[in-house]
Protein backbone atom coordinates (compact mmCIF):
# COMPACT_ATOMS: atom_id res chain seq x y z
CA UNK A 1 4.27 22.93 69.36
CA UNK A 2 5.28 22.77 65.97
CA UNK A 3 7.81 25.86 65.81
CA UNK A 4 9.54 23.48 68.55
CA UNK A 5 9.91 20.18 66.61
CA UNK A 6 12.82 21.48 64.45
CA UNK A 7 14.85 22.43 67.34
CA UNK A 8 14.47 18.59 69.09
CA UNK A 9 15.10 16.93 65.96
CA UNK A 10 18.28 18.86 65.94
CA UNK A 11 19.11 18.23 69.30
CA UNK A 12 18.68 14.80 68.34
CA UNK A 13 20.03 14.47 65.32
CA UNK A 14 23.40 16.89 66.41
CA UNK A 15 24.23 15.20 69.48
CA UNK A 16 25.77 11.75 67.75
CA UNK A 17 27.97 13.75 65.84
CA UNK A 18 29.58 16.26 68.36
CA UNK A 19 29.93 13.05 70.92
CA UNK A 20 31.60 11.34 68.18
CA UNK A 21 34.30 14.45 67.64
CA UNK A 22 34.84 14.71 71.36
CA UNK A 23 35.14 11.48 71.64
CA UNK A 24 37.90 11.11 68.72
CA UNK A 25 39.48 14.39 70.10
CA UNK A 26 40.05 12.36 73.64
CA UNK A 27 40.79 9.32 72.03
CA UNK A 28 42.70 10.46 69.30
CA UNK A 29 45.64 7.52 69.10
CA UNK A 30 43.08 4.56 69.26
CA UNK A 31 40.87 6.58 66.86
CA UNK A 32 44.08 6.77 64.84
CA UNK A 33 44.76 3.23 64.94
CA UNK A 34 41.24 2.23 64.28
CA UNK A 35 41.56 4.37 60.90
CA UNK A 36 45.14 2.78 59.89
CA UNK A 37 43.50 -0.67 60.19
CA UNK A 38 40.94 0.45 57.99
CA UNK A 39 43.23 1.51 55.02
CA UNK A 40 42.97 4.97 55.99
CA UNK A 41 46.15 6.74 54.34
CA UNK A 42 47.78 9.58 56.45
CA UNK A 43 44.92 8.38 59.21
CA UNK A 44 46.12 10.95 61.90
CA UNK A 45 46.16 13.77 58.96
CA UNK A 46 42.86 12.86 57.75
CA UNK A 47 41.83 12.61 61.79
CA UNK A 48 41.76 16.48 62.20
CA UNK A 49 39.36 17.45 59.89
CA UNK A 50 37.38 14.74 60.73
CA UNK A 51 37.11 16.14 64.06
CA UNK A 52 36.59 19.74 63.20
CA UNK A 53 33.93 18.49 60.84
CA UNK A 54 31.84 16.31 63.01
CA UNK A 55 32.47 18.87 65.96
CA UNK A 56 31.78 22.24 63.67
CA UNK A 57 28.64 20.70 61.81
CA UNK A 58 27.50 19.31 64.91
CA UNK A 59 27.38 22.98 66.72
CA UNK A 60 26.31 24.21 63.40
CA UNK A 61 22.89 21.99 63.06
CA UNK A 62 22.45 21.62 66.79
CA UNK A 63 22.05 25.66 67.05
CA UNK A 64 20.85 26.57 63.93
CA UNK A 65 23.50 28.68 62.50
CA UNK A 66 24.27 28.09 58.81
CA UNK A 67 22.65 24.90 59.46
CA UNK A 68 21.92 23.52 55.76
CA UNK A 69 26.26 24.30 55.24
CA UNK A 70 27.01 22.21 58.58
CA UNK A 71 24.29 19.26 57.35
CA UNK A 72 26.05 19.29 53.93
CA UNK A 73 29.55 19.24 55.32
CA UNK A 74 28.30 15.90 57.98
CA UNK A 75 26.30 14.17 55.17
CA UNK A 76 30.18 14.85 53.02
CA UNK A 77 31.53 13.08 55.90
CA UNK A 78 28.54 10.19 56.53
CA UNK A 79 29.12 8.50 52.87
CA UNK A 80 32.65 7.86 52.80
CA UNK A 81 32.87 7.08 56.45
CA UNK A 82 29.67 4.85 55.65
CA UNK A 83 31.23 3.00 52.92
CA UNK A 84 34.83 2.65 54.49
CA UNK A 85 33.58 1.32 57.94
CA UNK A 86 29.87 -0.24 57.80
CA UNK A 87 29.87 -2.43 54.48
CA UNK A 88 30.92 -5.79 56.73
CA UNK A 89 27.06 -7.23 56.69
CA UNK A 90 25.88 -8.42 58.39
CA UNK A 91 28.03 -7.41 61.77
CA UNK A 92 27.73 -3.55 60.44
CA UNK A 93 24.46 -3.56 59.42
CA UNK A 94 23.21 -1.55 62.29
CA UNK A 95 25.71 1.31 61.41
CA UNK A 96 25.20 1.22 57.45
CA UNK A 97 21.43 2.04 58.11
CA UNK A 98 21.79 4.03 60.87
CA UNK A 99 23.83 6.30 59.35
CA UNK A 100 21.41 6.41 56.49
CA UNK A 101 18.78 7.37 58.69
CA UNK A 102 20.87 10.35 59.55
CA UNK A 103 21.83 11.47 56.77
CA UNK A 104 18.48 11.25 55.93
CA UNK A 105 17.08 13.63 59.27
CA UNK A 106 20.48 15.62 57.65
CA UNK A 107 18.65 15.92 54.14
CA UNK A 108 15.58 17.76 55.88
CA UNK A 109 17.60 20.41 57.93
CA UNK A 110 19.20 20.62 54.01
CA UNK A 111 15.44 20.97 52.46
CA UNK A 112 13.85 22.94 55.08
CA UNK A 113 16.15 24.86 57.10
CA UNK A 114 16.49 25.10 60.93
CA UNK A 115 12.96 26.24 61.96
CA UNK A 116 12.11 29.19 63.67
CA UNK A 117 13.87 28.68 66.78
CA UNK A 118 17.70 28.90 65.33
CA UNK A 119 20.33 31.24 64.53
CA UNK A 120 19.46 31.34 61.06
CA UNK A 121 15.92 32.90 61.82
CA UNK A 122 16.89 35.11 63.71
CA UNK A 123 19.91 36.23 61.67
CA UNK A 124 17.19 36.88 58.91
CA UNK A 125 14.46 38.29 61.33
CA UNK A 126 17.19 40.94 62.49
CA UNK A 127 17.92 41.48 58.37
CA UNK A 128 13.85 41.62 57.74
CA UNK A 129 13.11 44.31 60.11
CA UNK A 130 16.49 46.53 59.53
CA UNK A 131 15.33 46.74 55.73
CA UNK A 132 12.12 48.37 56.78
């Protein structure tokens, strides 16, 4: 049971973040408005790495491979996007903790890696046993 925890909270915790980049990627003048409204300078610019970084780190967490780099790069997008978009209390509230909360599950992949059942394990499983 517990070698299969890590891989659900990543399920979990990935999915928000790769709907969000699809979602932006199929939506991307609306998303670009949105961001224009918000102050965002150069919004449809900015919009592409957004999108490669919510989509990339998304894959990246969600299967394990280079996880703690694709945590780091959504918890580098999670605090400006945090303090741009969800600092209207109380009708953001929701978001500002929400988005805490993930960057805190984010913070554990960063701590303790992917778990056993990822990429990353086996990657070094596969190193392990061709050193011997």
């Amino acid at each position: 049971m517990q070698k299969y925890l890590p891989l659900v909270a990543r399920i979990f915790l990935s999915v928000i973040f790769i709907k969000s980049g699809i979602s932006k990627i199929f939506g991307f003048a609306g998303t670009q408005e949105y961001m224009a409204a918000s102050g965002i300078p150069l919004a449809g610019i900015v919009l592409i790495p957004t999108i490669i970084i919510l989509v990339g780190g998304g894959l990246s967490v969600l299967f394990g491979y280079k996880a703690r780099w694709g945590a780091l790069l959504l918890i580098g997008f999670l605090i400006p996007a945090t303090l741009i978009f969800h600092t209207q209390f109380p009708e953001e509230e929701n978001a500002f903790f929400k988005n805490l909360g993930l960057m805190g599950g984010l913070l554990m992949v960063v701590a303790f890696g992917a778990g056993e059942i990822s990429l990353d394990e086996r990657s070094e499983s596969s190193s392990m046993q061709s050193a011997k």
